[in-house]
Protein backbone atom coordinates (compact mmCIF):
# COMPACT_ATOMS: atom_id res chain seq x y z
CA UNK A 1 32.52 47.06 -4.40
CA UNK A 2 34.61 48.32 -1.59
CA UNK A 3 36.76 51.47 -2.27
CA UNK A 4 38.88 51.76 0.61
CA UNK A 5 39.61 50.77 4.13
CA UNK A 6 40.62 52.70 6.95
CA UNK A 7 41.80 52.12 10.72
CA UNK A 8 42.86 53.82 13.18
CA UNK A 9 44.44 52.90 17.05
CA UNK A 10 44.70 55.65 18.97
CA UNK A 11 46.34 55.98 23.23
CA UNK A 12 43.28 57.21 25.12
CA UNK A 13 46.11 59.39 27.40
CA UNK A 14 47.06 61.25 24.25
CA UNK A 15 43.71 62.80 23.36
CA UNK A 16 42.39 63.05 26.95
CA UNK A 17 46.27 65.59 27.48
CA UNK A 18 44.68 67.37 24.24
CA UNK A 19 41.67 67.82 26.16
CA UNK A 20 42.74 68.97 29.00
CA UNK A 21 45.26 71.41 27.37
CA UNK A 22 42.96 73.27 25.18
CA UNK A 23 40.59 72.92 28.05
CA UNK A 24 37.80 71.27 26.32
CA UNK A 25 37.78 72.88 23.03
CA UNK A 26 39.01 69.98 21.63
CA UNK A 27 35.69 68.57 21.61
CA UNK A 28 33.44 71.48 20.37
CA UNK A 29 36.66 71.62 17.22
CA UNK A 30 36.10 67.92 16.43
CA UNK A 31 32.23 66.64 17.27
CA UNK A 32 29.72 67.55 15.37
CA UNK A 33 26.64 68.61 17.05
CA UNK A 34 24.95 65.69 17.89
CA UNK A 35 28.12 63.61 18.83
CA UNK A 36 28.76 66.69 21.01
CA UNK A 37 25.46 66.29 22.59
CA UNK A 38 26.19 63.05 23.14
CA UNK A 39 29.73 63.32 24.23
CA UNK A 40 28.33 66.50 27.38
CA UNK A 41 25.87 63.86 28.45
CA UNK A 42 28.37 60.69 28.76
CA UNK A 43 30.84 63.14 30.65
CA UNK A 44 28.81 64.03 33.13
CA UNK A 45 27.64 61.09 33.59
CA UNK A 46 31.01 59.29 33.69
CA UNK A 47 34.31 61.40 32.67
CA UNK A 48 35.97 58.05 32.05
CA UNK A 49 32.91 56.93 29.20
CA UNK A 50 33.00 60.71 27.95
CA UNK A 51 36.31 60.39 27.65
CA UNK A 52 36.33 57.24 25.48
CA UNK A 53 32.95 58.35 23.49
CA UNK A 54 34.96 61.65 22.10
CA UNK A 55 38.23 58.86 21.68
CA UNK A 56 36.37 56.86 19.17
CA UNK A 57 34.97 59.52 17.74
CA UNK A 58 38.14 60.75 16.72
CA UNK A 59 39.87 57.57 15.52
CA UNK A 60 36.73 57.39 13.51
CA UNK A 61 37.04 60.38 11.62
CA UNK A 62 40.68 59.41 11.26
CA UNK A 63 40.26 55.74 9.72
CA UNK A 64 36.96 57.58 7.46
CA UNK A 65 39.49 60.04 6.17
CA UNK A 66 41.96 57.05 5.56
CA UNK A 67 39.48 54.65 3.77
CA UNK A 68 38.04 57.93 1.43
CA UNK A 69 42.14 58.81 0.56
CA UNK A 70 41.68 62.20 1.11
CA UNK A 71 43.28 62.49 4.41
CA UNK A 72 42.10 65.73 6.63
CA UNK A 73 41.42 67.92 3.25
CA UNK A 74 38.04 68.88 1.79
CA UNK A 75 35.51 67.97 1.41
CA UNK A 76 36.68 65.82 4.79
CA UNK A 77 36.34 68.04 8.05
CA UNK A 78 36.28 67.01 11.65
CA UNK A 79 32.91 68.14 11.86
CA UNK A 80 31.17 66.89 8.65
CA UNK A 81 31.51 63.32 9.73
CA UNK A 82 29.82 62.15 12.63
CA UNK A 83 29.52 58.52 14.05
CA UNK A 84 26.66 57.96 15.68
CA UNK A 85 24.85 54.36 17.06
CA UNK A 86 21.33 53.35 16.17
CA UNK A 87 19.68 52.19 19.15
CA UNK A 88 20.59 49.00 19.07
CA UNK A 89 23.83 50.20 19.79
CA UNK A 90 25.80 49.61 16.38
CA UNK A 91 27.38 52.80 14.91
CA UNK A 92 26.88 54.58 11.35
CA UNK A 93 28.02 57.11 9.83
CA UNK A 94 26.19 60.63 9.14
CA UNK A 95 27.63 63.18 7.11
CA UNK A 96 26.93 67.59 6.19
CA UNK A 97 28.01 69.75 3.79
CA UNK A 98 30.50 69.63 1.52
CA UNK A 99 31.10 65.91 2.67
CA UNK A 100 27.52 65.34 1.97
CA UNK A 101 27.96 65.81 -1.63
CA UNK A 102 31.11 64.12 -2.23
CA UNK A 103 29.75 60.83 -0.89
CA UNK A 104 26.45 61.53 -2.80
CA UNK A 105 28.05 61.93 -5.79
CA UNK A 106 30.35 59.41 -6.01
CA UNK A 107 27.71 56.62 -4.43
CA UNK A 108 29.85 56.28 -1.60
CA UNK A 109 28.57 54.74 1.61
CA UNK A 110 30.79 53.61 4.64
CA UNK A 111 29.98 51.18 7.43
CA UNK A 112 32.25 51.56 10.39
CA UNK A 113 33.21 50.37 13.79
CA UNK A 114 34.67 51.58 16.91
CA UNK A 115 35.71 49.87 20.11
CA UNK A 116 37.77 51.30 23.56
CA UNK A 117 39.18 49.09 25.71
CA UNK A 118 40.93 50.90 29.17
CA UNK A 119 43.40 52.87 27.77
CA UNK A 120 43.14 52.45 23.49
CA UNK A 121 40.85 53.12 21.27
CA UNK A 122 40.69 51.50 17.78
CA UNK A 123 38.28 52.44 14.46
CA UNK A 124 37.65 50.37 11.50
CA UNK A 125 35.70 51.95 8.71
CA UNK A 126 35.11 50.33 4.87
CA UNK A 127 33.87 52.32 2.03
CA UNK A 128 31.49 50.79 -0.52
CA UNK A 129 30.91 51.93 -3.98
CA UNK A 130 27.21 51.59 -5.21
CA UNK A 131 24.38 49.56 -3.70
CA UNK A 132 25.28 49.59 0.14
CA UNK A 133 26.89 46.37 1.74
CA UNK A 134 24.08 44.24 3.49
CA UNK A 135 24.53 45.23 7.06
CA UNK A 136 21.91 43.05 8.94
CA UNK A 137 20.54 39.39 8.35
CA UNK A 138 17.04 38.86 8.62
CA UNK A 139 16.91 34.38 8.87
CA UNK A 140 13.58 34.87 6.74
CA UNK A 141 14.66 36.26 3.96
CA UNK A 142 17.11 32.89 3.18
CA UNK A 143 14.51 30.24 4.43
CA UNK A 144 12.74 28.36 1.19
């Protein structure tokens, strides 16, 4: 049963200006540790990919926040969700502390998406209540 929905669309500009006025501490204050791993890698790699990585990160954590209705208020932090991508590539969601719990104990799981394209960023996440939403499809588990 799903819960709640949340999206967020977000100017790439906007958050790179936060950036670059708190002089990077805008990402250490939002990532969580691996995402900030990830994030150091992609920047100096590319500042332009870096750049959109910590962008989708943050929409994420702001259409998460929407689709649990609690907003930016405990037990949701900017660090206790992070988005992260299997290797395939698709992204899920991992959570810590407090955050942890809360999803835990209310049998919460969310399935999200992120996508950047030049100078926007957009985040769709959906919150399921129970047994988690089938997120692949395997062809031989529906063949006779």
């Amino acid at each position: 049963m799903i819960v709640g929905i949340g999206t967020d669309l977000l100017q790439m500009g906007r958050l790179q200006s936060a950036y670059e006025r708190t002089q990077g501490r805008l990402a250490k204050r939002v990532l969580g540790d691996e995402e900030y791993q990830v994030f150091q890698q992609r920047l100096s790699r590319n500042r332009k990919r870096g750049m959109a990585y910590l962008a989708t990160r943050f929409a994420a954590k702001e259409a998460f926040s929407k689709a649990i209705g609690l907003g930016m208020h405990m037990p949701m932090s900017w660090r206790s969700l992070q988005t992260l991508n299997e290797p395939s590539g698709k992204p899920y969601t991992k959570y810590s502390g407090a955050l942890l719990q809360f999803m835990e104990d209310k049998q919460w799981h969310a399935h999200v998406t992120v996508t950047d394209e030049q100078e926007m960023v957009m985040a769709f996440v959906v919150v399921s209540y129970g047994t988690p939403i089938v997120t692949s499809f395997d062809p031989q588990n529906y063949l006779g």
